[in-house]
Protein backbone atom coordinates (compact mmCIF):
# COMPACT_ATOMS: atom_id res chain seq x y z
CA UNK A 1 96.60 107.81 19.31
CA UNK A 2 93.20 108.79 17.62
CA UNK A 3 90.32 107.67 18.58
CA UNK A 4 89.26 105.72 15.90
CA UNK A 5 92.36 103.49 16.99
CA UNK A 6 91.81 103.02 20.70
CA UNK A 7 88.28 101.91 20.11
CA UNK A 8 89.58 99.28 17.16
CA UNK A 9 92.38 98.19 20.00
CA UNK A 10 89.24 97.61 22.82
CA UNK A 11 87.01 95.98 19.92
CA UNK A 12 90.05 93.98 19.68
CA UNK A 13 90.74 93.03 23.09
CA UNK A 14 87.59 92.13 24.42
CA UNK A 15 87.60 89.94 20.97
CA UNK A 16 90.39 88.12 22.27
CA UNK A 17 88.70 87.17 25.89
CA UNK A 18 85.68 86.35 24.65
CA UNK A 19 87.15 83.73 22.29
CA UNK A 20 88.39 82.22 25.48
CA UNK A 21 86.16 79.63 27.01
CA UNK A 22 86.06 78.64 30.44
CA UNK A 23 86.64 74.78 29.64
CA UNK A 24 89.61 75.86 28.48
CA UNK A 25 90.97 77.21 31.82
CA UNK A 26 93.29 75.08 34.10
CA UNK A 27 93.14 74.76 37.79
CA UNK A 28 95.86 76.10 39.43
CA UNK A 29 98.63 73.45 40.30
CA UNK A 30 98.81 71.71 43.84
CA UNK A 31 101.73 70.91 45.55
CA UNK A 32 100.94 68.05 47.41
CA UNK A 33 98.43 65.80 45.94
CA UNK A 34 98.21 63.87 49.54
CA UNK A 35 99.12 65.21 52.93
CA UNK A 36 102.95 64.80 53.83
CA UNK A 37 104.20 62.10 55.61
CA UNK A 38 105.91 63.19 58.34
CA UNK A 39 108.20 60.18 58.68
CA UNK A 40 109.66 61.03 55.31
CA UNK A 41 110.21 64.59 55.85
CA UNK A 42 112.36 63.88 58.71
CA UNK A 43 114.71 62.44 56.83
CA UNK A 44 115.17 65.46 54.67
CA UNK A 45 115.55 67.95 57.48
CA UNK A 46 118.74 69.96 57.83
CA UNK A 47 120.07 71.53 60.98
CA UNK A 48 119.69 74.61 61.03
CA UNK A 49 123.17 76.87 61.14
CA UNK A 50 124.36 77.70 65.05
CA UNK A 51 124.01 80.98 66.38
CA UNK A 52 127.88 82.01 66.96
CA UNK A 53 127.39 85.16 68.22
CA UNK A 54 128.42 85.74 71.81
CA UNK A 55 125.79 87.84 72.63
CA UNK A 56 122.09 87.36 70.94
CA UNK A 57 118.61 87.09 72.47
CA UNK A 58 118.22 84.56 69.89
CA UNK A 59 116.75 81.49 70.91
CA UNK A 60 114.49 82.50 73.39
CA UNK A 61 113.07 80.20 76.47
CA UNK A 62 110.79 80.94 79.53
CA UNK A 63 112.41 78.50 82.56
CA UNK A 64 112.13 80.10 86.09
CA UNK A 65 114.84 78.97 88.41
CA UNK A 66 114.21 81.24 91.00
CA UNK A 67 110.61 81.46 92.13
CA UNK A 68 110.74 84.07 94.43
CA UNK A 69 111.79 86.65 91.70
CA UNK A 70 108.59 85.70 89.65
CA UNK A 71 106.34 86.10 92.86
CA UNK A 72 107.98 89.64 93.32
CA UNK A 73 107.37 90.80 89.60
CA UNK A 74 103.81 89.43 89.70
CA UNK A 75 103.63 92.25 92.87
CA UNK A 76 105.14 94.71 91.30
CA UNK A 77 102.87 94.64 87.69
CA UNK A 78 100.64 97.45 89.03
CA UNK A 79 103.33 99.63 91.12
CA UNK A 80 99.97 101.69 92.73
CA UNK A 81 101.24 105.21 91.55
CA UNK A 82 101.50 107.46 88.59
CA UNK A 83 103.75 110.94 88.88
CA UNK A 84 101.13 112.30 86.62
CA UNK A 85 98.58 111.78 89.00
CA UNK A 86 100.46 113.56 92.35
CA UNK A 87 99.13 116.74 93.46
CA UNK A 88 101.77 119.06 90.81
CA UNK A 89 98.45 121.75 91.17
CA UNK A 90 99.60 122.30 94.53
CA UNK A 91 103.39 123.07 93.53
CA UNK A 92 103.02 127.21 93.20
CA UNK A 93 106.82 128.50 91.67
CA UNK A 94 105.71 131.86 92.81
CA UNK A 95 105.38 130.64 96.92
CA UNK A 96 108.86 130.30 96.11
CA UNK A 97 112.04 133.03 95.87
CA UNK A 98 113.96 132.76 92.83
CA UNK A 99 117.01 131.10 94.95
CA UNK A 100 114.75 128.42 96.40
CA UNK A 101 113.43 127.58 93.00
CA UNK A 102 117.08 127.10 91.70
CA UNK A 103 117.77 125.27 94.89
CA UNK A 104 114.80 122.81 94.47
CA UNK A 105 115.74 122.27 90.94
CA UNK A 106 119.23 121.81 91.44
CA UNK A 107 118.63 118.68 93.73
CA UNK A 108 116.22 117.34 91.41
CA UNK A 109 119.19 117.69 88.39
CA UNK A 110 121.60 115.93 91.01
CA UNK A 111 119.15 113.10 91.21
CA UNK A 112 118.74 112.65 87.82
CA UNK A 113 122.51 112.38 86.93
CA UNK A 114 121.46 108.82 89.39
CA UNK A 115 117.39 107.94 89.14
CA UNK A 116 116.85 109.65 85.41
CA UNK A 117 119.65 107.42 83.87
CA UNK A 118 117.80 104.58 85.61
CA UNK A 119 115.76 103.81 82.57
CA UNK A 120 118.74 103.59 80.03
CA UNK A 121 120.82 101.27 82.57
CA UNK A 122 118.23 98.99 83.51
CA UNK A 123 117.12 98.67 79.69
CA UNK A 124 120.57 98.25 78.63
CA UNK A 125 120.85 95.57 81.55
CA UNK A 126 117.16 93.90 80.25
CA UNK A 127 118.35 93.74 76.91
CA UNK A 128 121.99 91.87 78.48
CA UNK A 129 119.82 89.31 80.30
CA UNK A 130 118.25 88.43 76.74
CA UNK A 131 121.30 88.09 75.07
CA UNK A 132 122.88 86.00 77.69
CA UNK A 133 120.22 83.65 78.18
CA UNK A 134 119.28 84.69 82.00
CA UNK A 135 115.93 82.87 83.25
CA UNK A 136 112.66 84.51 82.81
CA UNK A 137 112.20 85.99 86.15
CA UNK A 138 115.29 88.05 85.47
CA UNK A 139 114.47 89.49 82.10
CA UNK A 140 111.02 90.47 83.89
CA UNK A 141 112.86 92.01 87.18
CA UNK A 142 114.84 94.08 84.73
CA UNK A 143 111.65 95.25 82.75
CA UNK A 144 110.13 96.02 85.92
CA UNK A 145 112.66 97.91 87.67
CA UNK A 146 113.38 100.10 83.89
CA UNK A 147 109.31 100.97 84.13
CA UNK A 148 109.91 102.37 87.82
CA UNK A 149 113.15 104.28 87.16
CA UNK A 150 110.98 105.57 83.94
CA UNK A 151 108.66 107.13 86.58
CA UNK A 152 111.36 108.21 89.01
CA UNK A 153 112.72 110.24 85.75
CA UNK A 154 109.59 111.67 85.30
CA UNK A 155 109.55 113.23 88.52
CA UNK A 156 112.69 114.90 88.07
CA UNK A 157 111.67 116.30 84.80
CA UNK A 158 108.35 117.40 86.07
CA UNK A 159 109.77 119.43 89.27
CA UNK A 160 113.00 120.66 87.35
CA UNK A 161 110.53 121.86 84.13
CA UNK A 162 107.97 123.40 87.17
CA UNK A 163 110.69 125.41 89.19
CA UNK A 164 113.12 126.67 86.00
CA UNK A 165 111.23 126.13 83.01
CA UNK A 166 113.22 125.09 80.06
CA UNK A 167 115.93 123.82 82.80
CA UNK A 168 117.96 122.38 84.03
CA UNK A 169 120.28 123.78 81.27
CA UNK A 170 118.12 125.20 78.80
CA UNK A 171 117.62 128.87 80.53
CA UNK A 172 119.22 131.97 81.97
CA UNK A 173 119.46 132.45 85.61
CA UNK A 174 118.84 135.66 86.48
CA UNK A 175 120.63 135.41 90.27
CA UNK A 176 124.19 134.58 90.88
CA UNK A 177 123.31 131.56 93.06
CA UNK A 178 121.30 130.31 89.91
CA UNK A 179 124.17 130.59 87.98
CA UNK A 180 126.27 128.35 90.79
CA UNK A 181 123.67 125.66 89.90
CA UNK A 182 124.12 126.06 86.58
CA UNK A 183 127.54 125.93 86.31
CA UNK A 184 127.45 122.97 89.19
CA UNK A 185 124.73 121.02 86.98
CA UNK A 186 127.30 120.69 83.94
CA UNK A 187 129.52 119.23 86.28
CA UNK A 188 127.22 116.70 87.11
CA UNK A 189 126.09 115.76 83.87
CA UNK A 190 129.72 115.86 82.53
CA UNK A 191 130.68 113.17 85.15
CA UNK A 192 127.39 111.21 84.31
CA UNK A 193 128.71 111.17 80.94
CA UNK A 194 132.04 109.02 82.24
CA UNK A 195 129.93 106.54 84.05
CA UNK A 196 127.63 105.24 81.49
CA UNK A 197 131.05 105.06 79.58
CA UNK A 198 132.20 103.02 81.82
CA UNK A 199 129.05 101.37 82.46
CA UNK A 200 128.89 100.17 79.35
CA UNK A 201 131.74 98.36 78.98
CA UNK A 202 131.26 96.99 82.62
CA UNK A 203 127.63 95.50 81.80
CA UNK A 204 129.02 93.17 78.72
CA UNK A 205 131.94 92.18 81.03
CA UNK A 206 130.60 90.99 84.08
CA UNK A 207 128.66 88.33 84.57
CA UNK A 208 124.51 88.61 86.04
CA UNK A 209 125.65 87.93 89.87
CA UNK A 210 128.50 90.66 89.97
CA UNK A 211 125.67 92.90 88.19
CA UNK A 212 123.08 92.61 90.94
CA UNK A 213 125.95 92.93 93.60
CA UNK A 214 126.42 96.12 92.32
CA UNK A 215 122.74 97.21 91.84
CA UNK A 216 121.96 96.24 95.30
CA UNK A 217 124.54 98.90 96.61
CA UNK A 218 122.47 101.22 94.62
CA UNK A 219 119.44 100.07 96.39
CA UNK A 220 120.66 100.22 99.89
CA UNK A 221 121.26 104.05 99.06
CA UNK A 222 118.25 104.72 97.58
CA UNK A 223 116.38 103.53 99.78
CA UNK A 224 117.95 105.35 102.85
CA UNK A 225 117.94 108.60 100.94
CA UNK A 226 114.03 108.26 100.18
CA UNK A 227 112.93 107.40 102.84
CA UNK A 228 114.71 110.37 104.55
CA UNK A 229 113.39 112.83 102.07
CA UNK A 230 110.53 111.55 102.69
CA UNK A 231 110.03 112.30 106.38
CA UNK A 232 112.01 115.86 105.89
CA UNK A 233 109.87 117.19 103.16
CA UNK A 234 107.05 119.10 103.91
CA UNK A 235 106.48 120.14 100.15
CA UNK A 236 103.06 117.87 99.46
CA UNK A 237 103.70 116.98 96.16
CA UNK A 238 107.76 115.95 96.75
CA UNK A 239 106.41 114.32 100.12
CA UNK A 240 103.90 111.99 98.07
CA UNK A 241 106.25 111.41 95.53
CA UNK A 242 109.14 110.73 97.91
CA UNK A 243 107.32 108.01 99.82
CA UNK A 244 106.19 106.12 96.29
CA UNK A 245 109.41 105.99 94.49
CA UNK A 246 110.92 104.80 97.98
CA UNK A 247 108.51 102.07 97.64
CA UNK A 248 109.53 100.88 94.34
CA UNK A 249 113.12 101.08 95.58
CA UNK A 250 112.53 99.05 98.23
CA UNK A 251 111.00 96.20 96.05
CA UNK A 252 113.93 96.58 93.60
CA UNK A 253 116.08 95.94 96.61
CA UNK A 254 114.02 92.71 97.09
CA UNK A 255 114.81 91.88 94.00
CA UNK A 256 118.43 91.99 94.28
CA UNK A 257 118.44 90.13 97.58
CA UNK A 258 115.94 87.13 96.43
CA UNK A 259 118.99 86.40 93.80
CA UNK A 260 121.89 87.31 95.74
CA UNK A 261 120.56 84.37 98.14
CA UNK A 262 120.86 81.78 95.51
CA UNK A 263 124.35 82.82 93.59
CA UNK A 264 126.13 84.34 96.60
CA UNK A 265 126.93 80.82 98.35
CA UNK A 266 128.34 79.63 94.95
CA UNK A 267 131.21 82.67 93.63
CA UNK A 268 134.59 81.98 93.39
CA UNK A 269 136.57 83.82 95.38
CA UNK A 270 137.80 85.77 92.15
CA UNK A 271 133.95 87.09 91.63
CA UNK A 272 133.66 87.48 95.86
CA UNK A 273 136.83 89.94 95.37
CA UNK A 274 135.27 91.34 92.35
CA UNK A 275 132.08 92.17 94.32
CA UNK A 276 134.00 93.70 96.98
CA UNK A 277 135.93 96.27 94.53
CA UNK A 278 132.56 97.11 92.89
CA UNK A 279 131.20 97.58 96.17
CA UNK A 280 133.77 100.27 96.74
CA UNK A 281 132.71 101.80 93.33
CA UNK A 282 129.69 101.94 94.32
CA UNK A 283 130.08 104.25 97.45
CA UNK A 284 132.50 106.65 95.48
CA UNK A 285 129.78 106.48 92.76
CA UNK A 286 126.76 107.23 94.93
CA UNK A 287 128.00 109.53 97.17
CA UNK A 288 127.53 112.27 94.85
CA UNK A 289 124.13 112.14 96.38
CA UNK A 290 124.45 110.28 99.62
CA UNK A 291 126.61 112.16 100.73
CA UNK A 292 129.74 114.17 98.63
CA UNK A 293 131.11 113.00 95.94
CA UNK A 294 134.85 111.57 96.38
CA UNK A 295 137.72 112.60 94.48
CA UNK A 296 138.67 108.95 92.50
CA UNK A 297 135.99 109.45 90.47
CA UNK A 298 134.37 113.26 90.51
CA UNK A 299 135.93 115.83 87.98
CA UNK A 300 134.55 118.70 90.22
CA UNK A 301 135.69 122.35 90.18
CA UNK A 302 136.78 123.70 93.24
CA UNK A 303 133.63 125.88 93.41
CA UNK A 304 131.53 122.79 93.21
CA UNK A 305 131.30 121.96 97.08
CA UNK A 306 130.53 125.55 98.46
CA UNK A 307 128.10 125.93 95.58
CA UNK A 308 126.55 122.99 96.56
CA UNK A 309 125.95 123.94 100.13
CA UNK A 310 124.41 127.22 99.46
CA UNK A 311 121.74 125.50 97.49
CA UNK A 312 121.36 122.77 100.25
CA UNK A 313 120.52 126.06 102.82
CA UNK A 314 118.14 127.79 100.60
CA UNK A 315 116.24 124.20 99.82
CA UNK A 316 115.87 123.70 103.41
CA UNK A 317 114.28 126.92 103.92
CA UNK A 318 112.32 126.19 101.52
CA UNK A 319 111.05 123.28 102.99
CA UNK A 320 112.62 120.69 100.97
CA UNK A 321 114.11 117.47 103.62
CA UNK A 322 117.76 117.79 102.53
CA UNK A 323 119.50 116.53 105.42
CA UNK A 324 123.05 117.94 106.55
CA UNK A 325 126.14 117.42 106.03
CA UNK A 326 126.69 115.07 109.50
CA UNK A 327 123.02 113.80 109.14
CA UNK A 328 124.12 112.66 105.41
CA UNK A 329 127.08 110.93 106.76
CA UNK A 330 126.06 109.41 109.52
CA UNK A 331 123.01 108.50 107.13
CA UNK A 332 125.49 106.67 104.17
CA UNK A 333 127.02 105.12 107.12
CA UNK A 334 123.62 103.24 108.45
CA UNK A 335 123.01 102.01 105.10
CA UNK A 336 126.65 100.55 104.35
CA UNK A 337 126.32 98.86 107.62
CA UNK A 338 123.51 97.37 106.56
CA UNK A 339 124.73 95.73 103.36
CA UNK A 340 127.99 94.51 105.07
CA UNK A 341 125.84 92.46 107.19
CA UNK A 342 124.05 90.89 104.56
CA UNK A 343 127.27 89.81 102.27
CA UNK A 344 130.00 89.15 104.57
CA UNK A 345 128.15 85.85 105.93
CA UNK A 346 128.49 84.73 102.14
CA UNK A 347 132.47 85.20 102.55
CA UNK A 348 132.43 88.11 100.47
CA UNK A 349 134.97 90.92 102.09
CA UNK A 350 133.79 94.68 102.49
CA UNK A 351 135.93 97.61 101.54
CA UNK A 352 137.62 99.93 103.16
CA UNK A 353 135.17 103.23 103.58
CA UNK A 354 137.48 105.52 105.43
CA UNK A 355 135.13 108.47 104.20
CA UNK A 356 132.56 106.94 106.69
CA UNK A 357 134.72 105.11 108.86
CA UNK A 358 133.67 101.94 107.61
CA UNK A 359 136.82 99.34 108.28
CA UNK A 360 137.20 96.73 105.31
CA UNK A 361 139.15 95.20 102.36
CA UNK A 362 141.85 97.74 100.49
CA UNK A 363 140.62 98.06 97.00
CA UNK A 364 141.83 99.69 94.17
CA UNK A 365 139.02 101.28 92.23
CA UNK A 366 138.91 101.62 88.16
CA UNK A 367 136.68 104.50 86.54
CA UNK A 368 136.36 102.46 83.57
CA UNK A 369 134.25 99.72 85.01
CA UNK A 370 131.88 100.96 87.10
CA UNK A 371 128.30 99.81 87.54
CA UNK A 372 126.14 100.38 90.69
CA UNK A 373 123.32 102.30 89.62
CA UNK A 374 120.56 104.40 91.89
């Protein structure tokens, strides 16, 4: 276009808005020339359409039916710790031999087939609580415990990434016992794979009580391990870190008691036996780490085991508070005591441990739906 023509087309234009005027202009329409009466509008409501689904966190309420777990959540909002803050300047790879470093690691990489899937199982179980319409103080237990086990993770990470960096899998031993751990590690993870399979489909099956029956297993072993790690070690860093994430297991276990009290008294005897079966997953599950891991569950190479034990000797001389093989038992064994006492008041019956000669309630066990988590 030449310019002659765009300045003929402006000229033009501005023509047009001048000739305009401003009496001209029309206010912009109102919708309501008075305020609404609200008497009216309720006759002209609709329902709105029900939500069907099984499962949504849709609509949402904030009732608290059991105090207790409010007052514990309110304790734990500031858990006192951060594994970024513990003494890692003090952790020196090289006061280590290359076997002890594997060693260390390796435990850390068993732990974190239990405590570094923490995060994802407790989240997964938050996000349950929402959709089936748990009380408040639940839903905040849950978020609580997932920003601990968060934590916990992070302390595997940080010692597995300090010892073998780019581990656990991500390197190349350069001993043959660091190639046992190796090999050992994708194991583990393999068979941590099959339980959040199972766990899964267990979490959207069960209802909240059978949950934190089977969460409080967990916390009856973690507890006893930490706190026996923690008097072992003489590592500084693993020591402080030892005796805080015991502390955070110990208030999770709190947790799972304050609502066990309430719902235990009222199961059915279908959900008691229920309990009882997931109490015997729970000690297959577990004692990967409490102890060893039994065969109903564990896809483990024969080489696993004697693998396993060779790292446990070079950790100790390391200085790292594994305990042995009797100590472990007899260890397991304390704790399971422990938790029989506290259910079988409640008429709930306690399986059959022969592994720790625990006497009890044949169960069978099913791979597919287990739950207790560390």
């Amino acid at each position: 276009m030449s310019a002659q023509k765009q300045t003929t087309n402006s000229q033009s234009k501005s023509a047009t808005r001048a000739s305009i005027s401003e009496s001209s202009i029309q206010p912009a329409p109102s919708r309501h020339t008075e305020m609404p009466n609200p008497e009216k509008l309720i006759l002209d409501t609709q329902s709105a359409p029900a939500i069907s689904e099984r499962l949504n966190i849709f609509p949402f309420d904030w009732r608290v039916e059991t105090p207790r777990l409010m007052e514990i959540y309110d304790s734990s909002r500031d858990p006192g710790w951060s594994p970024a803050k513990l003494p890692w300047d003090t952790l020196d790879p090289e006061s280590f031999t290359l076997d002890q470093r594997y060693a260390i690691a390796y435990w850390f990489a068993l732990l974190s087939v239990f405590d570094a899937s923490g995060p994802a199982v407790f989240a997964r179980a938050m996000i349950h609580a929402y959709e089936t319409h748990e009380e408040d103080a639940i839903r905040k237990c849950f978020f609580s415990v997932t920003r601990d086990e968060m934590n916990h993770e992070e302390v595997c990470g940080r010692a597995i990434t300090t010892l073998t960096p780019n581990g656990p899998l991500g390197y190349e031993p350069q001993t043959l016992l660091g190639k046992l751990a190796r090999n050992n590690i994708e194991w583990l993870y393999h068979n941590g794979a099959r339980y959040w399979r199972g766990y899964k489909k267990a979490v959207e099956t069960y209802p909240m009580a059978i949950l934190f029956s089977s969460f409080l297993f967990g916390e009856v072993a973690s507890s006893t391990l930490f706190h026996s790690m923690y008097e072992r070690t003489t590592i500084p860093v693993f020591k402080e870190a030892f005796k805080n994430i015991g502390r955070d297991e110990g208030r999770h276990l709190s947790f799972c008691l304050a609502l066990l009290k309430e719902v235990l008294p009222k199961m059915s005897e279908e959900e008691k036996m229920t309990v009882t079966r997931q109490f015997r997953a729970g000690f297959i599950f577990l004692s990967g780490i409490l102890y060893e891991p039994p065969a109903e569950f564990w896809q483990l190479p024969e080489t696993f085991l004697p693998a396993q034990r060779l790292l446990e000797e070079h950790s100790r001389a390391a200085g790292f508070g594994i305990l042995t093989h009797e100590e472990r038992r007899e260890n397991w064994r304390t704790a399971v005591v422990r938790l029989k006492t506290i259910v079988e008041p409640h008429g709930v019956k306690f399986p059959a441990l022969p592994e720790i000669d625990v006497d009890g309630e044949d169960v069978a066990f099913d791979a597919d739906k287990i739950v207790p988590i560390f």
